[in-house]
C-alpha atoms as a PDB file:
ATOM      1  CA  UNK A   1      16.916  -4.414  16.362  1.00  0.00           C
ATOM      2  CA  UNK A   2      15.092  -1.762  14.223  1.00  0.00           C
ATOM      3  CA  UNK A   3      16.467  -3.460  10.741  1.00  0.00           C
ATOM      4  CA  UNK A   4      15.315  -7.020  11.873  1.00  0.00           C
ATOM      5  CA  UNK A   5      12.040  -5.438  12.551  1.00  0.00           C
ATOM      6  CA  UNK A   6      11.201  -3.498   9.504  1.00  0.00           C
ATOM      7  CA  UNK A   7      12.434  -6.661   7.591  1.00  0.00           C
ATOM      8  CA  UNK A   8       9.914  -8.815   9.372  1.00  0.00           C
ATOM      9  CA  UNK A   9       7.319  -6.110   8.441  1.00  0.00           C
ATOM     10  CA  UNK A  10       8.032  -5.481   4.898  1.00  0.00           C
ATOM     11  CA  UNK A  11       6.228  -8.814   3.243  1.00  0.00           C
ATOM     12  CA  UNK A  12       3.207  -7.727   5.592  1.00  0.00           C
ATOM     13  CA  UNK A  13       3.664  -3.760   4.415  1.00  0.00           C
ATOM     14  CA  UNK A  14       3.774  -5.598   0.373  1.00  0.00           C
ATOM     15  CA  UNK A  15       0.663  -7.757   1.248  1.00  0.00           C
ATOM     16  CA  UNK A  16      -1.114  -4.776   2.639  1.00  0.00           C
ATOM     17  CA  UNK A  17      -0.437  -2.473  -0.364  1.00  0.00           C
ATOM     18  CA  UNK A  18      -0.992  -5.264  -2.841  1.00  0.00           C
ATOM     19  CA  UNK A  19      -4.751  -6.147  -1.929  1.00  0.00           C
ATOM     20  CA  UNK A  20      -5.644  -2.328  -1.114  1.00  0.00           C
ATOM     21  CA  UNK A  21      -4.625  -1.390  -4.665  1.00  0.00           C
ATOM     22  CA  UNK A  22      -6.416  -4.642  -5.572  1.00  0.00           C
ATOM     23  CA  UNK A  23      -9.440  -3.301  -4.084  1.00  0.00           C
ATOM     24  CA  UNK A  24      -9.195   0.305  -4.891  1.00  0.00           C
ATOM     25  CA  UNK A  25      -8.782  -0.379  -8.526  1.00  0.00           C
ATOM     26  CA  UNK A  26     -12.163  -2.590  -8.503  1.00  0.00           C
ATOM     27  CA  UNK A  27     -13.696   0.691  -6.483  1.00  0.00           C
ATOM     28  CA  UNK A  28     -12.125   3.335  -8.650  1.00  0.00           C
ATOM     29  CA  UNK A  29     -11.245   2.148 -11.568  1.00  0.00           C
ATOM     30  CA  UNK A  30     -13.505  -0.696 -13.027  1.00  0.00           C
ATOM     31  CA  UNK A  31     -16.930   1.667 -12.956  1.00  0.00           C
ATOM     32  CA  UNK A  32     -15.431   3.543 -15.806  1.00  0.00           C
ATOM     33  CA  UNK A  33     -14.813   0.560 -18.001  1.00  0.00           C
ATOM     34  CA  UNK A  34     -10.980  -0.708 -16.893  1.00  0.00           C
ATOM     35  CA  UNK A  35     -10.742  -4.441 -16.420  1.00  0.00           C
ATOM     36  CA  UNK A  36     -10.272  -5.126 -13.242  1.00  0.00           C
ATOM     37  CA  UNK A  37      -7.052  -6.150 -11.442  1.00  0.00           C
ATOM     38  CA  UNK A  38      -6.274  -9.281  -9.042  1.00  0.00           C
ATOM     39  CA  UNK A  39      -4.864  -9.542  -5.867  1.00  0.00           C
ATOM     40  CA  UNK A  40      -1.690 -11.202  -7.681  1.00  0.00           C
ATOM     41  CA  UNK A  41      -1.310  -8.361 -10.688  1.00  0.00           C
ATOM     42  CA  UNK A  42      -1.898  -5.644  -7.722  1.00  0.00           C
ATOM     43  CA  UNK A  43       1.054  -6.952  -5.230  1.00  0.00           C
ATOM     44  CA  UNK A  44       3.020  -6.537  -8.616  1.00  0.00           C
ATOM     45  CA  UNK A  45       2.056  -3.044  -9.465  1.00  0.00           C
ATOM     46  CA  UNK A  46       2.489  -2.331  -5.736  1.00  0.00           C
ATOM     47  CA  UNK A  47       5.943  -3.456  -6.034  1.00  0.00           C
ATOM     48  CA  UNK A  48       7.005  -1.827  -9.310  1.00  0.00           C
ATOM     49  CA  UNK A  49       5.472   1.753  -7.774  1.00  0.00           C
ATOM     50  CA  UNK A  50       6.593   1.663  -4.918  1.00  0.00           C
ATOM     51  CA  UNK A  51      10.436   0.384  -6.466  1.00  0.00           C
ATOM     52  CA  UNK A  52      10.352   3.769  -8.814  1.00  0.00           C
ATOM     53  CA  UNK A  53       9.381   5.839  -6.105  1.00  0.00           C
ATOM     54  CA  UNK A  54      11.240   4.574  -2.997  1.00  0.00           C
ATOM     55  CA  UNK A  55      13.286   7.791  -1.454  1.00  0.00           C
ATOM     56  CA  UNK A  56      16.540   6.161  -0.369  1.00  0.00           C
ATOM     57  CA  UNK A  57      17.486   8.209   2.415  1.00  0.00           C
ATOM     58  CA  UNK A  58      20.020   8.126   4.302  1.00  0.00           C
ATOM     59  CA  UNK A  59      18.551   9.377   7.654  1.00  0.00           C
ATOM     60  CA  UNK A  60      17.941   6.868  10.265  1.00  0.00           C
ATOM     61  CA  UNK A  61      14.289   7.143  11.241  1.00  0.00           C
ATOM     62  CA  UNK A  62      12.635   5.365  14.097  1.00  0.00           C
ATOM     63  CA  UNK A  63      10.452   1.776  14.570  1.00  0.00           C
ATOM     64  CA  UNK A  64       7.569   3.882  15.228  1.00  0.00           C
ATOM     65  CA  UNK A  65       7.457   6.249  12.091  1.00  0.00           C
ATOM     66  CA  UNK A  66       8.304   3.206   9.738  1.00  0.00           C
ATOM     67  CA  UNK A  67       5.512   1.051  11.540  1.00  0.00           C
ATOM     68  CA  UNK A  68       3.371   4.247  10.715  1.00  0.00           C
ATOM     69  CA  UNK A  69       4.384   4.667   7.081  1.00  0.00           C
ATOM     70  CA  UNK A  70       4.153   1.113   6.660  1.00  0.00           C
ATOM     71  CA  UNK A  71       0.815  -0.321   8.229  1.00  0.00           C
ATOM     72  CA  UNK A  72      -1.265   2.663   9.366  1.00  0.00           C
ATOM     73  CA  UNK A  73      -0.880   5.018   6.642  1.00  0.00           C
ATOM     74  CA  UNK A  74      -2.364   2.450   3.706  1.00  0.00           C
ATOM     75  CA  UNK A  75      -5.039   1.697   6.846  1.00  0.00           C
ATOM     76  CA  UNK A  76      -5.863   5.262   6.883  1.00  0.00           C
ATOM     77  CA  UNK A  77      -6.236   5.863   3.125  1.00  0.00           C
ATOM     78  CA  UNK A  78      -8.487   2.525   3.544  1.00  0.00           C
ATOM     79  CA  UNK A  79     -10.598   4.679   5.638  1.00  0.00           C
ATOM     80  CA  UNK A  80     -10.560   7.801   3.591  1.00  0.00           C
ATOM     81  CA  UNK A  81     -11.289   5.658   0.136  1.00  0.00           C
ATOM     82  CA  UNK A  82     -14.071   4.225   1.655  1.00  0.00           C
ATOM     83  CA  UNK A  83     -15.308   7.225   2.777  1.00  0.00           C
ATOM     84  CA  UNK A  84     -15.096   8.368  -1.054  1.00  0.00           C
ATOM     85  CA  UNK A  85     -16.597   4.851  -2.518  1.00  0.00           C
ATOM     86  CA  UNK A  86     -19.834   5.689  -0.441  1.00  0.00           C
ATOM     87  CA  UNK A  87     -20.013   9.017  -1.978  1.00  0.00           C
ATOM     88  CA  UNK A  88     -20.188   6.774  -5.543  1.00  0.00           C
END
């Protein structure tokens, strides 16, 4: 049951990453003269990253902690990047 869910919540965890990176770049990145990056070109990036840097572990972990490391934790850096864009 755990497998069928995180497999229904990966394209949503991809999607998620994907526009925040998106959107961080144009925060972050384009005020010091980068071009900025679409939502397309960002779910790519997202991808690539996160392929290169994937820990494949063996250890079972629970629904919750993946729902947490998938959806809340790129919700909480939301918060804390916006935090830092005001600051800008």
């Amino acid at each position: 049951m755990a497998v069928l869910f995180i497999f229904l919540l990966l394209p949503v965890s991809i999607i998620i990453n994907g526009l925040l990176l998106s959107l961080f770049w144009d925060w972050f990145f384009v005020p010091l003269g980068v071009p900025s990056v679409g939502a397309a070109h960002a779910l790519g990036i997202s991808l690539i990253v996160t392929m290169l840097t994937y820990n494949y572990s063996k250890d079972e972990r629970e629904a919750s902690e993946v729902l947490l490391t998938m959806i809340v934790r790129p919700l909480y850096l939301l918060a804390f990047a916006a935090l830092f864009y005001s600051f800008m």
